[in-house]
Protein backbone atom coordinates (compact mmCIF):
# COMPACT_ATOMS: atom_id res chain seq x y z
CA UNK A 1 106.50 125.19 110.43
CA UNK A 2 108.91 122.51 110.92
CA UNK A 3 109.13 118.65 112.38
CA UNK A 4 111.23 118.85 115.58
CA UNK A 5 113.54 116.03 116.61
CA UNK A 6 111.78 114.43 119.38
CA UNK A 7 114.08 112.90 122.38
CA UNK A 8 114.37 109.19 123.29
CA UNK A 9 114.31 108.08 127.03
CA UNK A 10 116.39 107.82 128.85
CA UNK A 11 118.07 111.46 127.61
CA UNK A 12 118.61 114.00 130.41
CA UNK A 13 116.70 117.15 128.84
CA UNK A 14 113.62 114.66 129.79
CA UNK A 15 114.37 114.28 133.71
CA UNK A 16 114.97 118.35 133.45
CA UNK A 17 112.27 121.13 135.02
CA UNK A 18 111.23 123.02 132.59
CA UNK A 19 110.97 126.60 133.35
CA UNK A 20 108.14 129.14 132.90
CA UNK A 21 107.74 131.00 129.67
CA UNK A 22 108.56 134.86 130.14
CA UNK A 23 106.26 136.30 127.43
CA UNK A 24 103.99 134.94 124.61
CA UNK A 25 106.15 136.21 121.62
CA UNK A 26 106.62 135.22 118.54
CA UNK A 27 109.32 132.44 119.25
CA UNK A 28 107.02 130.80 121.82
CA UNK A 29 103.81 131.07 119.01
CA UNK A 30 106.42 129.54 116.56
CA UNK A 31 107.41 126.88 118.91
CA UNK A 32 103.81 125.54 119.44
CA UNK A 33 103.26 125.87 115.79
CA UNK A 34 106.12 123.42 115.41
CA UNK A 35 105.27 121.33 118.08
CA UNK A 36 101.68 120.78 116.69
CA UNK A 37 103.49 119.72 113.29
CA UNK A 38 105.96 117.31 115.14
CA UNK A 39 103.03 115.93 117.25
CA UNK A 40 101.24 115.45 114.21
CA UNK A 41 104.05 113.79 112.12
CA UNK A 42 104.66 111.01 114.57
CA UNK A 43 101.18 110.53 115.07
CA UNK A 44 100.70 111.27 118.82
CA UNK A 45 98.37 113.22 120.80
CA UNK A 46 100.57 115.05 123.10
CA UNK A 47 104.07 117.01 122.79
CA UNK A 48 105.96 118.93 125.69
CA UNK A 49 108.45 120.77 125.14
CA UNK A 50 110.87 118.99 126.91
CA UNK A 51 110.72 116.25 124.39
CA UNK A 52 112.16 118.22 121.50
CA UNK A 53 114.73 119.73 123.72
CA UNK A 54 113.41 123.08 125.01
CA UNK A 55 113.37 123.59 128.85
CA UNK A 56 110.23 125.74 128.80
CA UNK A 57 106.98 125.14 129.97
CA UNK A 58 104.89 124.69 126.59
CA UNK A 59 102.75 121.30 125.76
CA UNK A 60 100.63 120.78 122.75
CA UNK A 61 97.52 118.23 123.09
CA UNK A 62 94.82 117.00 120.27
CA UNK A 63 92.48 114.25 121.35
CA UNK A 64 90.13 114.35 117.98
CA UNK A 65 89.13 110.59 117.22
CA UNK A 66 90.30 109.78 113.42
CA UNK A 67 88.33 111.73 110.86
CA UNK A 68 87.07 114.16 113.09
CA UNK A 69 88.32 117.97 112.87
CA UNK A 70 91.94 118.78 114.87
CA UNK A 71 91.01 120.38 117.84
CA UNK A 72 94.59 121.27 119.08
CA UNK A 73 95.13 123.08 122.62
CA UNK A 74 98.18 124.95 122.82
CA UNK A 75 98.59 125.54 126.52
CA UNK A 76 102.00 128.06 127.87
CA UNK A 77 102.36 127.74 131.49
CA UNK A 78 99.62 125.11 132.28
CA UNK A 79 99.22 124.39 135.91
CA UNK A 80 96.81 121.91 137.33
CA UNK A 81 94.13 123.84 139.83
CA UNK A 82 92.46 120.73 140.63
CA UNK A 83 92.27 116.63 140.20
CA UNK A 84 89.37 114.54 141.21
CA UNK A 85 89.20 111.68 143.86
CA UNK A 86 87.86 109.75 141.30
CA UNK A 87 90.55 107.54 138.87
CA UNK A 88 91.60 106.48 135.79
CA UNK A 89 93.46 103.43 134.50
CA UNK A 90 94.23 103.89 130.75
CA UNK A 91 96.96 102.56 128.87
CA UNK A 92 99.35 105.29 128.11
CA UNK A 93 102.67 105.23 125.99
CA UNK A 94 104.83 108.22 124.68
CA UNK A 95 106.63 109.64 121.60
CA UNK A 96 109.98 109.32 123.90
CA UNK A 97 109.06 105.95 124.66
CA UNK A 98 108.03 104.48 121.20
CA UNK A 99 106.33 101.35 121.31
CA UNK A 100 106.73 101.30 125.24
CA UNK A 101 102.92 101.27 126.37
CA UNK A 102 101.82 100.63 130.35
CA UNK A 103 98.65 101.22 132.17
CA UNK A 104 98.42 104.07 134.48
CA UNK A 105 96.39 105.24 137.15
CA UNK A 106 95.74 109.02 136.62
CA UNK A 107 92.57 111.54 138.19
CA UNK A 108 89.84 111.19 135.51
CA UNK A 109 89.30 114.43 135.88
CA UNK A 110 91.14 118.13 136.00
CA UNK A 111 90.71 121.79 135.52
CA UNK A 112 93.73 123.18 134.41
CA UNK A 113 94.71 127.15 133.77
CA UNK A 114 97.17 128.09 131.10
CA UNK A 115 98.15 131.20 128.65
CA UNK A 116 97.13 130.43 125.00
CA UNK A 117 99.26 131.49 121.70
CA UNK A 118 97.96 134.98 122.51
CA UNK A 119 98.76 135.23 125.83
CA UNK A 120 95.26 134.82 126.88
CA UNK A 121 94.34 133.18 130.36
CA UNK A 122 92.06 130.08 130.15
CA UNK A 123 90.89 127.68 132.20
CA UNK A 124 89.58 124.25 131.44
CA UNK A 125 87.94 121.40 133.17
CA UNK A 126 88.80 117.87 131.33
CA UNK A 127 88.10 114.25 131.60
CA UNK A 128 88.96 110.88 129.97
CA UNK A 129 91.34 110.77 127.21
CA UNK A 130 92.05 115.04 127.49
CA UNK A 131 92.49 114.74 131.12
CA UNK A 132 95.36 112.01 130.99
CA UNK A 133 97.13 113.81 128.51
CA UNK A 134 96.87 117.08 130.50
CA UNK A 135 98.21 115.33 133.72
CA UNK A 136 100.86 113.82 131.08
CA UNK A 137 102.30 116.40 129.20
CA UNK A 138 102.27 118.28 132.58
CA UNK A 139 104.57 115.50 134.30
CA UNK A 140 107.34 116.41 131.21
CA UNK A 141 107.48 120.08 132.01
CA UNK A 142 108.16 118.11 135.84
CA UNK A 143 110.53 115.81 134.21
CA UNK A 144 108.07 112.85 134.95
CA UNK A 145 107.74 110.00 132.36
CA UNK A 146 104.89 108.33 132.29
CA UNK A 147 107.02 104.77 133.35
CA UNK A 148 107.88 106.32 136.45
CA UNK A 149 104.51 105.89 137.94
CA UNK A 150 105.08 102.53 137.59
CA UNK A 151 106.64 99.92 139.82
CA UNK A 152 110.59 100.36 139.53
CA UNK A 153 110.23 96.61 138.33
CA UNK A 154 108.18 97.33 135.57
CA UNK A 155 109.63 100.63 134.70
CA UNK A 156 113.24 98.87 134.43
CA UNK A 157 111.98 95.93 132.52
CA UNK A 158 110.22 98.50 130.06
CA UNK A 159 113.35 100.59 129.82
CA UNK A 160 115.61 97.75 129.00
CA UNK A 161 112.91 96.91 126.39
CA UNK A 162 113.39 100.06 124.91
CA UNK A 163 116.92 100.16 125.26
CA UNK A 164 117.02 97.04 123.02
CA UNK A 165 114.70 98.18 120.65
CA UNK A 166 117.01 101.19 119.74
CA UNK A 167 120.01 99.57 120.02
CA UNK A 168 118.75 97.39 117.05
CA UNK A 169 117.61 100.53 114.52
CA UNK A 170 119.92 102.39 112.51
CA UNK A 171 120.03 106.22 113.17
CA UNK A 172 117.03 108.34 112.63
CA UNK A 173 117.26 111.86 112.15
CA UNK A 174 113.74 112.43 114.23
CA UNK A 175 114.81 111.14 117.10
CA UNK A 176 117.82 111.13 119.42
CA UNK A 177 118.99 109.06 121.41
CA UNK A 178 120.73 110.23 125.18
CA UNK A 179 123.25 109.37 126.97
């Protein structure tokens, strides 16, 4: 396994659709291994793939409170079947976005369906914390940042914020930096 680069806002891989895996081979099992590893390393609770610079529609999520056992999802191809009426405002940031956080209003519920590192078809009904990262690794693979359900006033004051923030650190060899 291996720690990915992860990508910095505002780099174009992030604004990209990410296509649909083909097959569940080896590179794909490998890529959520690494993923998982990357996710773990920064700490987050949420990876797509889009944020270490693969187009393809992979996200890894693990929502176990602090000293509890991992309980990682590794989801190919997830698509949302469903969201409830009801909502969610939670304060959300993102591994692309470090130290950028905003609240955001989300469904506080969802059932989504994806392939597993088999290949195996699941489905799986969330809420809470696993819901919002569900809807929020989904909106990566859709080239949606969490900032851009926000007002475009807030979203540019947050960008600039982040803008400034890595303008004043010296080069890190986890993340990169676009254009």
């Amino acid at each position: 396994m291996a720690v990915l680069p992860i990508l910095i806002a505002p780099h174009p891989s992030l604004k990209r659709r990410a296509e649909p895996v083909q097959e569940v081979d080896d590179e794909i099992r490998q890529l959520t291994d690494d993923m998982l590893e990357t996710m773990y390393d920064a700490p987050g609770v949420g990876l797509a793939a889009p944020q270490v610079d693969v187009a393809k529609r992979v996200i890894v999520i693990d929502c176990a409170d602090d000293g509890e056992a991992p309980q990682p999802y590794r989801m190919i191809n997830p698509e949302l079947l469903w969201t409830s009426q009801d909502q969610d405002t939670r304060e959300e940031g993102c591994l692309s976005l470090p130290d950028i956080y905003a609240d955001v209003t989300r469904a506080a519920a969802c059932k989504v369906a994806y392939l597993d590192q088999r290949g195996e078809h699941h489905e799986l009904e969330a809420e809470g914390l696993l819901a919002v990262c569900i809807q929020h690794e989904i909106d990566h693979l859709n080239g949606v940042l969490f900032v851009d359900h926000l007002s475009a006033l807030k979203r540019n004051m947050l960008m600039r914020k982040l803008a400034k923030q890595q303008a004043g650190k010296k080069p890190n060899k986890k993340a990169s930096v676009g254009a």
